[in-house]
Structures are given as C-alpha cells and as structure tokens.
Protein backbone atom coordinates (compact mmCIF):
# COMPACT_ATOMS: atom_id res chain seq x y z
CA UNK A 1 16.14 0.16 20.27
CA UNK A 2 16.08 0.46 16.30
CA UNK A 3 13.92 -2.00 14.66
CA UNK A 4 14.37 -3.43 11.31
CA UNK A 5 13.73 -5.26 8.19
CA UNK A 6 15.59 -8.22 7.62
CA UNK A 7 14.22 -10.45 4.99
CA UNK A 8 11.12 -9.52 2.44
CA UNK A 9 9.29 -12.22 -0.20
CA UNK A 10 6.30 -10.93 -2.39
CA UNK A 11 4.04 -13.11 -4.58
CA UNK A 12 2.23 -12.53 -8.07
CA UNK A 13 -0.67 -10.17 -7.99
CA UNK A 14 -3.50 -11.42 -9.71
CA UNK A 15 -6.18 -13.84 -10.17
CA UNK A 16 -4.73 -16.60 -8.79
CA UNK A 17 -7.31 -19.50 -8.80
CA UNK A 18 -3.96 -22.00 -8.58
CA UNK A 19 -3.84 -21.31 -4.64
CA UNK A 20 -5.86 -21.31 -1.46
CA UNK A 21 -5.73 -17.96 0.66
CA UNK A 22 -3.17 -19.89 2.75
CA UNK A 23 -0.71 -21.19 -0.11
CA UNK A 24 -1.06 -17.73 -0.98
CA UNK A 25 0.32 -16.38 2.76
CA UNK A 26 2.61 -19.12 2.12
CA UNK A 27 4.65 -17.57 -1.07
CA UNK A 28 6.26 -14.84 0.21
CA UNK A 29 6.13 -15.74 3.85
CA UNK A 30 9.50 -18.59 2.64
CA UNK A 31 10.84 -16.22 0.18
CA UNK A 32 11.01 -13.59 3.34
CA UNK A 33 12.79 -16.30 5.15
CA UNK A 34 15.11 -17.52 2.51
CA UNK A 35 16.05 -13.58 1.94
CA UNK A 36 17.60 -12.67 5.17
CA UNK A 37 21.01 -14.51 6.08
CA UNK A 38 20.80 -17.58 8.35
CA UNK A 39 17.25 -17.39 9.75
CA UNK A 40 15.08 -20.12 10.48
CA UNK A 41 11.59 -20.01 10.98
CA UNK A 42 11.78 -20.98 14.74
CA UNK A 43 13.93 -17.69 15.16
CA UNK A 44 10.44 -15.88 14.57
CA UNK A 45 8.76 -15.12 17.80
CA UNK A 46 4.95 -13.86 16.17
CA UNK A 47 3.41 -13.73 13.37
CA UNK A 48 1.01 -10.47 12.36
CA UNK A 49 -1.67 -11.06 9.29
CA UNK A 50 -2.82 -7.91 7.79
CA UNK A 51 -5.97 -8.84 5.89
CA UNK A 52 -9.80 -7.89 5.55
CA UNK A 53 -11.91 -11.14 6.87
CA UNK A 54 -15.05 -10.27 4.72
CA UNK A 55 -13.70 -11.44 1.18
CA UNK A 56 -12.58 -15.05 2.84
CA UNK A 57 -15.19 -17.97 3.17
CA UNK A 58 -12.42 -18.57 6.08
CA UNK A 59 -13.13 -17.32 9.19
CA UNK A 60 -10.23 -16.23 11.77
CA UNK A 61 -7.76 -16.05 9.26
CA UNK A 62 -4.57 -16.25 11.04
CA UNK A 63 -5.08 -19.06 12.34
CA UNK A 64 -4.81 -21.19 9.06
CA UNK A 65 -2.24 -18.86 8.03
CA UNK A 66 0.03 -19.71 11.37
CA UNK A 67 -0.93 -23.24 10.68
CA UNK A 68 0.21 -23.80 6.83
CA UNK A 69 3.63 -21.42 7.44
CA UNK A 70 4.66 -23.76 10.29
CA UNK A 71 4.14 -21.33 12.59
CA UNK A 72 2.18 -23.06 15.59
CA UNK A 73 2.41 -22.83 18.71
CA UNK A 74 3.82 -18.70 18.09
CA UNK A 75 1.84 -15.67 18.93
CA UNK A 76 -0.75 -14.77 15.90
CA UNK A 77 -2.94 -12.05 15.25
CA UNK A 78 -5.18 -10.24 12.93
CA UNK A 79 -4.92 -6.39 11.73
CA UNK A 80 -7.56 -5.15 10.40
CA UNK A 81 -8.16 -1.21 8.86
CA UNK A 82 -10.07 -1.56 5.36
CA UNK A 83 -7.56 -1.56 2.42
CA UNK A 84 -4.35 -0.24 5.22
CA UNK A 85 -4.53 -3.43 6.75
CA UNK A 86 -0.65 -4.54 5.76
CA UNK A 87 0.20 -1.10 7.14
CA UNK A 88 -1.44 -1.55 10.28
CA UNK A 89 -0.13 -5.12 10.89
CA UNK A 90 3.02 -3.51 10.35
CA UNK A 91 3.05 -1.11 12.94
CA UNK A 92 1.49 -3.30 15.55
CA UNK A 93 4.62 -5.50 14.55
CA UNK A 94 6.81 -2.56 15.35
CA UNK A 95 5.34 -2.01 18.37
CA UNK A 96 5.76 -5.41 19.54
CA UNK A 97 9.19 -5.33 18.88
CA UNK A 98 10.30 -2.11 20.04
CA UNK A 99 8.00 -2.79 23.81
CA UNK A 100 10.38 -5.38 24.25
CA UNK A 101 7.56 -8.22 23.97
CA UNK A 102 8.80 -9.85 21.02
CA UNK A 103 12.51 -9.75 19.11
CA UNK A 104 11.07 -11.01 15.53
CA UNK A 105 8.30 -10.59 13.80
CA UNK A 106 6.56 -11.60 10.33
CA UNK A 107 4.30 -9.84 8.82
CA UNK A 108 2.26 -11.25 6.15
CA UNK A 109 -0.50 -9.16 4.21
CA UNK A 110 -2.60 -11.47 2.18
CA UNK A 111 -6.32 -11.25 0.77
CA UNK A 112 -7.95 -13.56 -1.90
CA UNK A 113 -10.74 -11.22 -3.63
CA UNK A 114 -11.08 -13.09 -7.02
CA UNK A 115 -14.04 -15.41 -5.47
CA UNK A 116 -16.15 -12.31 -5.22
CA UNK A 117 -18.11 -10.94 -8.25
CA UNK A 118 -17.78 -7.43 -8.88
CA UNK A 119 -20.76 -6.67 -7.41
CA UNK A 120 -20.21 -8.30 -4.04
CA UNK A 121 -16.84 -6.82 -4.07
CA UNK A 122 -18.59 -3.31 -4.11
CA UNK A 123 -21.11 -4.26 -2.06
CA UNK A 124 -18.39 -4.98 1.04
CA UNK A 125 -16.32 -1.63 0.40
CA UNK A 126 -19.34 0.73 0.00
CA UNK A 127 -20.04 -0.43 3.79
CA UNK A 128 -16.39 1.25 4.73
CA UNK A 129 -18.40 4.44 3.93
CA UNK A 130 -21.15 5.48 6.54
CA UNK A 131 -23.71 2.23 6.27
CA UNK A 132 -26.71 4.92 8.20
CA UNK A 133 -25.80 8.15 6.01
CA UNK A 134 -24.03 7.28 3.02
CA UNK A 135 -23.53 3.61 1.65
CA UNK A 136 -27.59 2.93 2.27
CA UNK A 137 -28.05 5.43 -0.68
CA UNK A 138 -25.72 3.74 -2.77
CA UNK A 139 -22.00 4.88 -2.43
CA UNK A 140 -19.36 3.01 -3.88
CA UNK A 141 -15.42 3.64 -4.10
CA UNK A 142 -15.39 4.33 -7.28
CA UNK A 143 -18.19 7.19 -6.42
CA UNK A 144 -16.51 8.58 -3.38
CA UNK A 145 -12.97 9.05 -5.68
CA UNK A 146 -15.81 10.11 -8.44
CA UNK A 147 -16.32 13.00 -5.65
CA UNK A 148 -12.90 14.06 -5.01
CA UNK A 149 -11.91 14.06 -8.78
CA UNK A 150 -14.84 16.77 -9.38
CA UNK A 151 -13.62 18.78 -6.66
CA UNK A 152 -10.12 18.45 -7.39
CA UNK A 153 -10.74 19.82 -10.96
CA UNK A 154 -13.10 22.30 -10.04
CA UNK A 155 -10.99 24.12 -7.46
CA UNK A 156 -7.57 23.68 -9.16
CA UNK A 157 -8.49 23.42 -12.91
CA UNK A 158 -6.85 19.80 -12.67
CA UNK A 159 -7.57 18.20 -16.21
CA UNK A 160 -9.00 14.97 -17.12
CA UNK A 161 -5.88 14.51 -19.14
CA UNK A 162 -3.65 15.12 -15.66
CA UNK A 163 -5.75 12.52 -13.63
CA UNK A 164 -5.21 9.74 -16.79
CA UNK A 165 -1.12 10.40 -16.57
CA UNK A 166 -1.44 8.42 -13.45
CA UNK A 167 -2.34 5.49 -15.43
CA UNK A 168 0.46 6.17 -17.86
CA UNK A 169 3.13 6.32 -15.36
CA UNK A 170 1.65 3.31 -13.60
CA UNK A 171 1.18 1.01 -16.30
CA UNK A 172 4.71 2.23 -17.74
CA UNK A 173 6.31 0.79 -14.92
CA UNK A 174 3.95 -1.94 -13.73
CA UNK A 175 5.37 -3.85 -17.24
CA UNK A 176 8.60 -3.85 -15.49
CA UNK A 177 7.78 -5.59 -12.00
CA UNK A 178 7.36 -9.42 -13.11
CA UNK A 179 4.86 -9.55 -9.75
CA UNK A 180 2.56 -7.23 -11.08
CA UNK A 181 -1.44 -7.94 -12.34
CA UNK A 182 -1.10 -5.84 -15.36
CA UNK A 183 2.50 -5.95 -17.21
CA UNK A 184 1.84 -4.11 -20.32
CA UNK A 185 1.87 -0.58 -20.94
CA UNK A 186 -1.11 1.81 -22.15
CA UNK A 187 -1.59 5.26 -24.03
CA UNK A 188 -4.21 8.06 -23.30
CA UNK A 189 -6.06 7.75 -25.70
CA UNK A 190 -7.08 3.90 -24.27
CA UNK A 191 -7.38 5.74 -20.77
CA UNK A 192 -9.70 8.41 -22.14
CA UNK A 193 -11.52 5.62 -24.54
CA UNK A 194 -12.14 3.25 -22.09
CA UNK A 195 -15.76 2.89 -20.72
CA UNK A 196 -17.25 5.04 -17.49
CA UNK A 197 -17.63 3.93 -14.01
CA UNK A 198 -18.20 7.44 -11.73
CA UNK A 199 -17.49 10.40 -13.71
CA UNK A 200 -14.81 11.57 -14.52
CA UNK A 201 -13.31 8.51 -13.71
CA UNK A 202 -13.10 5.67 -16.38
CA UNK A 203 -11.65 1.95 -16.18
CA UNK A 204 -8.15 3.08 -16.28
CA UNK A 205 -8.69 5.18 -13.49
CA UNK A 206 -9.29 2.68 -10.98
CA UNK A 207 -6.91 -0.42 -9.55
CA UNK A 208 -8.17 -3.81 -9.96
CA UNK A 209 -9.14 -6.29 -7.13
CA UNK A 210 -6.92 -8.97 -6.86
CA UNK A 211 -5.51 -11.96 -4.78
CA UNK A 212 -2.08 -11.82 -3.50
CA UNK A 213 0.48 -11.68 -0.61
CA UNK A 214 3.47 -10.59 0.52
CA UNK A 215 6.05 -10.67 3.75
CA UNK A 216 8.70 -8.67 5.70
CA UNK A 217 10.32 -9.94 9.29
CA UNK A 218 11.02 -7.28 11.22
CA UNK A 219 13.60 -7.55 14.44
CA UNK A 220 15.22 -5.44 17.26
CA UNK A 221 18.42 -4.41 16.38
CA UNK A 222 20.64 -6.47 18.11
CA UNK A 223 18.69 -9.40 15.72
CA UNK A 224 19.09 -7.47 12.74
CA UNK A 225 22.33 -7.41 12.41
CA UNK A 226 22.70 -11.09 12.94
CA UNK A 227 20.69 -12.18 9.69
CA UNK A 228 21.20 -9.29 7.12
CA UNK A 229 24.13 -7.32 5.76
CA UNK A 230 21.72 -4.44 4.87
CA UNK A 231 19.36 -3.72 7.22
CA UNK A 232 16.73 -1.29 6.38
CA UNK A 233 15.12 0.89 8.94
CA UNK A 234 11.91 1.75 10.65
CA UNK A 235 12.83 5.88 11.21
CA UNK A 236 9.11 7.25 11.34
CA UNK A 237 5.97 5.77 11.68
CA UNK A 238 2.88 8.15 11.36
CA UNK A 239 -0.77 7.07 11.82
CA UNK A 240 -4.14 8.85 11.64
CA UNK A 241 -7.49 8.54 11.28
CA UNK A 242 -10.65 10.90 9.66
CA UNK A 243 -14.42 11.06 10.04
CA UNK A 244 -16.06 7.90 8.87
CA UNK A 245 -18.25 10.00 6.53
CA UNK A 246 -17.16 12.14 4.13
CA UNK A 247 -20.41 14.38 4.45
CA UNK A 248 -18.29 15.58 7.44
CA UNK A 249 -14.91 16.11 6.09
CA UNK A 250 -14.27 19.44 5.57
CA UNK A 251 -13.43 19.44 2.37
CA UNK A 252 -13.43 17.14 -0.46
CA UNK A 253 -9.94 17.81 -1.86
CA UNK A 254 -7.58 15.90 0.39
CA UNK A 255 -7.16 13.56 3.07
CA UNK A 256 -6.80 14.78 6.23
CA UNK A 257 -5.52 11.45 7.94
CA UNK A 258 -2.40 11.19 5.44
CA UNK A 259 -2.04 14.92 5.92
CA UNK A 260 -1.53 14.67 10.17
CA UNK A 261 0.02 10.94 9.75
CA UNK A 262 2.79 12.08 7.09
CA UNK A 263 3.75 14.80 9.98
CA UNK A 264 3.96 12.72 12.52
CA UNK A 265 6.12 10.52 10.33
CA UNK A 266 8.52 13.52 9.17
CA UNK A 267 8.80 14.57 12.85
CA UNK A 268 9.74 11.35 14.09
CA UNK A 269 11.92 10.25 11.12
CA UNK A 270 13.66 14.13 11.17
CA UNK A 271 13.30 14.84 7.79
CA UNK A 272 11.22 16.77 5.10
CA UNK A 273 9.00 15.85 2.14
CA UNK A 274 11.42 16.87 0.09
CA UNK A 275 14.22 14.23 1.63
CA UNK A 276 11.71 11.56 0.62
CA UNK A 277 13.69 10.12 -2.60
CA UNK A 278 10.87 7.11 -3.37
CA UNK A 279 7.70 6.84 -2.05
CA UNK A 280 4.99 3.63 -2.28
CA UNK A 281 1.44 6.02 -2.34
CA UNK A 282 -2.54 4.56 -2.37
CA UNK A 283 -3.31 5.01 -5.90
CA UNK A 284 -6.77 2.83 -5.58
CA UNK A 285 -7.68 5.45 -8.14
CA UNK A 286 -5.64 7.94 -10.44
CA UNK A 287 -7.12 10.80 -8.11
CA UNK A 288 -6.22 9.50 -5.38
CA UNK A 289 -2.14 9.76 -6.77
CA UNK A 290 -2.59 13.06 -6.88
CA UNK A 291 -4.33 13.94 -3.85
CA UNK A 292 -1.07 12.07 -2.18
CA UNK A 293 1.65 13.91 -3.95
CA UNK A 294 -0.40 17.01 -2.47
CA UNK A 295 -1.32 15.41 1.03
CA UNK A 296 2.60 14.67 1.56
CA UNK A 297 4.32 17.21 0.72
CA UNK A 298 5.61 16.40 -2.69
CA UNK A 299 4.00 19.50 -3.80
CA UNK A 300 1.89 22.54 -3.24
CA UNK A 301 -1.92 22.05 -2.71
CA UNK A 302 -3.91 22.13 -5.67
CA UNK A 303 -0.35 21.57 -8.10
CA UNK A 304 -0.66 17.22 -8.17
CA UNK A 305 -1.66 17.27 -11.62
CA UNK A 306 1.15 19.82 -12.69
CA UNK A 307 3.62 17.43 -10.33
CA UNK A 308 2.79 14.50 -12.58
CA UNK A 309 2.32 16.42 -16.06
CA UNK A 310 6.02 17.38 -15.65
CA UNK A 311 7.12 13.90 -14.81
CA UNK A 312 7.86 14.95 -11.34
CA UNK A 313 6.68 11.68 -9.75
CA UNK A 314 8.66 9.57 -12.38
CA UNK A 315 12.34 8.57 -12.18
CA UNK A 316 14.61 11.25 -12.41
CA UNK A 317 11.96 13.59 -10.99
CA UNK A 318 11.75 15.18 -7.74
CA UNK A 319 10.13 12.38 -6.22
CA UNK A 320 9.67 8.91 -8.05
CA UNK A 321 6.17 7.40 -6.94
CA UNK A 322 4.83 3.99 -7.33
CA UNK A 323 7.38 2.80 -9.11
CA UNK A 324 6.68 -0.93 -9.07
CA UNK A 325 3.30 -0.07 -11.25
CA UNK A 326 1.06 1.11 -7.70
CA UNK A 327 -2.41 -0.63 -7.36
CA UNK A 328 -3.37 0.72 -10.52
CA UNK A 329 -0.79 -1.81 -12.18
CA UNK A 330 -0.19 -4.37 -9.13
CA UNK A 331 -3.29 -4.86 -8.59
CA UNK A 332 -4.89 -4.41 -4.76
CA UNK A 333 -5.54 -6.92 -2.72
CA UNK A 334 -6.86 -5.25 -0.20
CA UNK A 335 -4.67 -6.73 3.07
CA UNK A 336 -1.51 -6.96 1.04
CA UNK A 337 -0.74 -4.00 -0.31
CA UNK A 338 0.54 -2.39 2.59
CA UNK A 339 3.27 -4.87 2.91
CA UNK A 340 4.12 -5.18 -0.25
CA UNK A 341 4.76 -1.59 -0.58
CA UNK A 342 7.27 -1.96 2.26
CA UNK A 343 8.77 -5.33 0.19
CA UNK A 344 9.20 -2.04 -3.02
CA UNK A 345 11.15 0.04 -0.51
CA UNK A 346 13.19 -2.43 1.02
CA UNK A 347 14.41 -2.94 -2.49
CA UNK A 348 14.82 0.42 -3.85
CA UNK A 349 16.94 1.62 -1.01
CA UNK A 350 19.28 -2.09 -1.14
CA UNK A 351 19.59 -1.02 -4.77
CA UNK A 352 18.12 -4.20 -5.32
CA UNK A 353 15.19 -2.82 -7.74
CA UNK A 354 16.41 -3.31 -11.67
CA UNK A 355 15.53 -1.17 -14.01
CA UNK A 356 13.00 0.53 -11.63
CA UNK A 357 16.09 1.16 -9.35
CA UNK A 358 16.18 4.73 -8.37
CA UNK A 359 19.55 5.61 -8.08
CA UNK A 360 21.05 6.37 -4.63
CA UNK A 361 17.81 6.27 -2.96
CA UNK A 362 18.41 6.18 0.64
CA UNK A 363 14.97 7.65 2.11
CA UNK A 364 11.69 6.14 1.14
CA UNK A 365 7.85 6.78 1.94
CA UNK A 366 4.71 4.40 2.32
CA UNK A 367 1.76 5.46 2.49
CA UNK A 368 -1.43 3.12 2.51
CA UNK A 369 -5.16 5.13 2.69
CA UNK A 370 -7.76 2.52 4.68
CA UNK A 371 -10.97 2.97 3.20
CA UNK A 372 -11.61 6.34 2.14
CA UNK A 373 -9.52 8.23 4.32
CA UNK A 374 -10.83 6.97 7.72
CA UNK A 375 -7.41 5.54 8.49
CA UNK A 376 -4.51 6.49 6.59
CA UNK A 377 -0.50 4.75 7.64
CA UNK A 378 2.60 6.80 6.90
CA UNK A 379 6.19 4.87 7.15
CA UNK A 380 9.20 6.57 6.54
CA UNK A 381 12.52 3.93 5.82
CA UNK A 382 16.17 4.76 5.65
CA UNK A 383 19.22 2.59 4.40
C-alpha cells in the first residue's frame, strides 16, 4: 500500500505577533484541506504535530492544536526530534498509514519562537548538545557549525567566499517565495561585512528563528486517489541518528546520520543521488548547505563549495537546492520546517512552483538535520 500526499497549506514565516501558536497551526492546516479535491475535515482520521515544546508557554501542545483545527475527538500526538521534528511527525504519519491503523493523516509542523529573546533561544538549543560534556562549557549552534566550517576549510581548502554563496543563492530565491521571512536579495560583500557570531561564520551565515506553520494530509492509496488528481508519493523514507556529542563523532566534516539515512532512502526509493532533480536540505547555517550537498550524494566529499561556486545547486544545475530561499531565507521555526519542506516538493514536482519551478522535476529530496546531527530524516518523493 502506497501512501500519499493529497493536499498541502503553508503559512508566512516570520515574526508573527498577529497569532497565537494555535491560529498559527490553524493557517495551513485549512489551506491543506481546501487544496486536495473534496475532503472534509471529518475524512481525517489523526492528526500528528511536529513541534519542540520548550519555546511554548503551552504545555502538551497538540492538544490545543486538535482543539482550534476542529479536530476533537481524533487521535493526536506529539513528534518531537530538535529542529527534525516536522520530519519525524511525518514519518510516524506514514507509518500509521501504511500499518493499516489509520487511512488519513495531517500533519502539522508549527513552533512560535519570537517570544524568546535571543539569548533564551540559545540557551534551549545549546542543551541539544551534550548538557554534562559540552553545552555546560558554553556551546551554542552557531559554535558547533563554527566547528565544522573550520574543519571543512581546513581539510578541503573550502573558502570563506564558498560558504557565503549559500546566502546568495538563498536569499536570491527566498525574494521569490511570498511565505518567506526574508524576501529581498543580498550581495557578498553584505555577507562578508556583516558582524561575527562563531568564526568564520557571520550573520548571513546563519537562519533566523522564527514562528510559523505548515500542513500536508497524507492517505493510503485507495484515499488518494479519491481527493487529488496529482498525487505525490512517499517512495523512500530514510532515518538515522549520531552520537549526542560531537566530541565523539569521528570527524567534524559531515554528518553521519544524513549520510546512513540518505542510503536507506535511495535503497528504498530505487534510485541514485544523481536522480534527485530538487532537493529541500537543513541549511540552519551556510556550512551546513554544503556539508549536505556532500552528505547526499550531490557531490564528492570535500567538493560542496566547488558544487555551489559553479551554480550546481541552483536552477539549471545538476541539482537545484533550497529553492524556496531554505532556512537561511524562510526562516526556521524549529517544528515546521520539516513539513514545509515537504509543502516545496509537493509543489515543484505538480509544477505548481512559479518562477522557482524546476522544470520537469519528477524526483525530489528532503532532508531535515535534528539538532546537530543526532537525528537526521531523509524523504525521497516522486510524481
């Protein structure tokens, strides 16, 4: 039994002090609905929130979430794996559906961060690191990227200049995705101007925190056919996980839970890195781009920054990445982003995607990195 994507709805990214965390859930969770052909809400059997309970004042979050959508007395549950919590809601929805315990299934991936200062807000993710080795001294996200930059440029002779093209090709198309935090393009020499946070990575470097949601419903396929003409599907799912600190990584130049989860995702799905023709990656930092065009196959180990410098990852390149803007331009709220780099696929391969469309694109990627690498989701999605 196939499962499938039959409706998708995704909100503005930003700071959005005009709605509650479950107004927020609320957005995309009708414009899901309203997408696919014919389905009402009481069709849905469950409903999955992907989200990270530490940012909300709001205890047990699906619960109010279930409540506001109109979606009591259904099944509800919470996912939870750092900042791959939309990709993990995801594939407990698909594993719902394809057990046979439920037929349809939203998914909604929704965090409100904007009510944190900056501080708290580094506060909570330095405790994803190692809280008795590592985050006690002082780590923060921005350090632990910091970390891999250095050794990525140190090994490979990746260039400060490479790492800010990320930023470029974000930002370029970020001010084409109306739903994005930041809609306006930027040049290197801002990138390379603008002030330190870990060296050798600067403000443009790193993806802002944001509020925001967005939903898929996903269905067997006998249900998928009844309420879209275009159903887009599940093909390979690939999911991993890697040493909680990175003091025991063994090395500090890639991730090795997107490396084993994009294989089990390319096994599954039967195809090759190179069949991928759009892929969604975790660009919470510019590194972090290029570590993933590396980690999936896009290109050799150690060539990211050459993959990007020869506008590889852009469209008309060998593989188009993040072309909705990523986090760096979306913004990343943390439980969200997961989904909505499903919503991005969905679109591309309907054709559905504007001028961001990539043309023909029939294969797409997601991958979403939970924390720094302790959990890391792979999906692969055909038309």
């Amino acid at each position: 039994m196939k499962v499938g994507i039959v409706g998708i709805g995704h909100g503005k990214f930003g700071n959005r002090s005009d709605a509650t965390v479950q107004e927020l859930a609320f957005e995309p969770f009708k414009l899901a609905i309203d997408d696919a052909k014919n389905l009402r809400r009481e069709n849905i059997d469950a409903l999955v929130v992907g989200s990270v309970p530490e940012y909300h004042m709001q205890r047990s979050l699906p619960g109010v979430v279930a409540e506001y959508v109109g979606m009591n007395p259904k099944s509800t549950w919470l996912t939870e794996a750092a900042c791959a919590s939309g990709s993990a809601a995801i594939r407990t929805a698909y594993m719902a559906i394809k057990s046979g315990m439920h037929d349809i299934v939203a998914v909604i991936g929704v965090q409100k961060m904007r009510e944190l200062s900056t501080a708290e807000i580094l506060a909570l993710m330095g405790r994803v690191g190692d809280v008795q080795w590592e985050s006690i001294f002082g780590t923060t996200f921005p350090g632990y990227y910091a970390l891999y930059a250095n050794r990525h440029m140190f090994e490979f002779g990746t260039t400060r200049e490479q790492i800010g093209l990320v930023a470029l090709k974000n930002h370029y198309y970020g001010s084409m995705n109306p739903n994005a935090f930041f809609q306006k393009e930027i040049t290197m020499e801002k990138v390379l101007r603008s002030d330190d946070v870990a060296y050798p990575l600067k403000v443009f470097d790193c993806c802002a925190n944001a509020d925001g949601a967005a939903c898929i419903i996903m269905a067997n396929e006998t249900n998928t056919k009844k309420y879209t003409d275009t159903p887009i599907w599940f093909e390979g799912l690939g999911s991993a996980s890697a040493e909680m600190s990175v003091l025991r990584r063994p090395n500090l130049v890639e991730i090795p839970s997107a490396i084993e989860a994009a294989k089990q995702a390319y096994k599954q799905a039967k195809v090759k890195p190179s069949d991928i023709q759009v892929a969604e990656v975790h660009d919470c930092f510019t590194i972090a781009e290029i570590m993933a065009y590396e980690n999936l196959g896009f290109c050799p180990k150690g060539k990211g920054g050459k993959f990007i410098e020869e506008k590889q990852s852009y469209i008309g390149g060998k593989t188009p990445v993040n072309v909705d803007g990523g986090l760096k331009a979306k913004g990343h709220p943390v439980g969200a982003t997961g989904v909505s780099m499903a919503t991005e696929i969905v679109k591309q391969l309907r054709g559905d995607a504007g001028k961001r469309q990539v043309s023909g694109a029939e294969i797409g990627l997601t991958h979403n990195v939970g924390g720094i690498g302790q959990y890391t989701f792979v999906h692969i999605l055909k038309r």
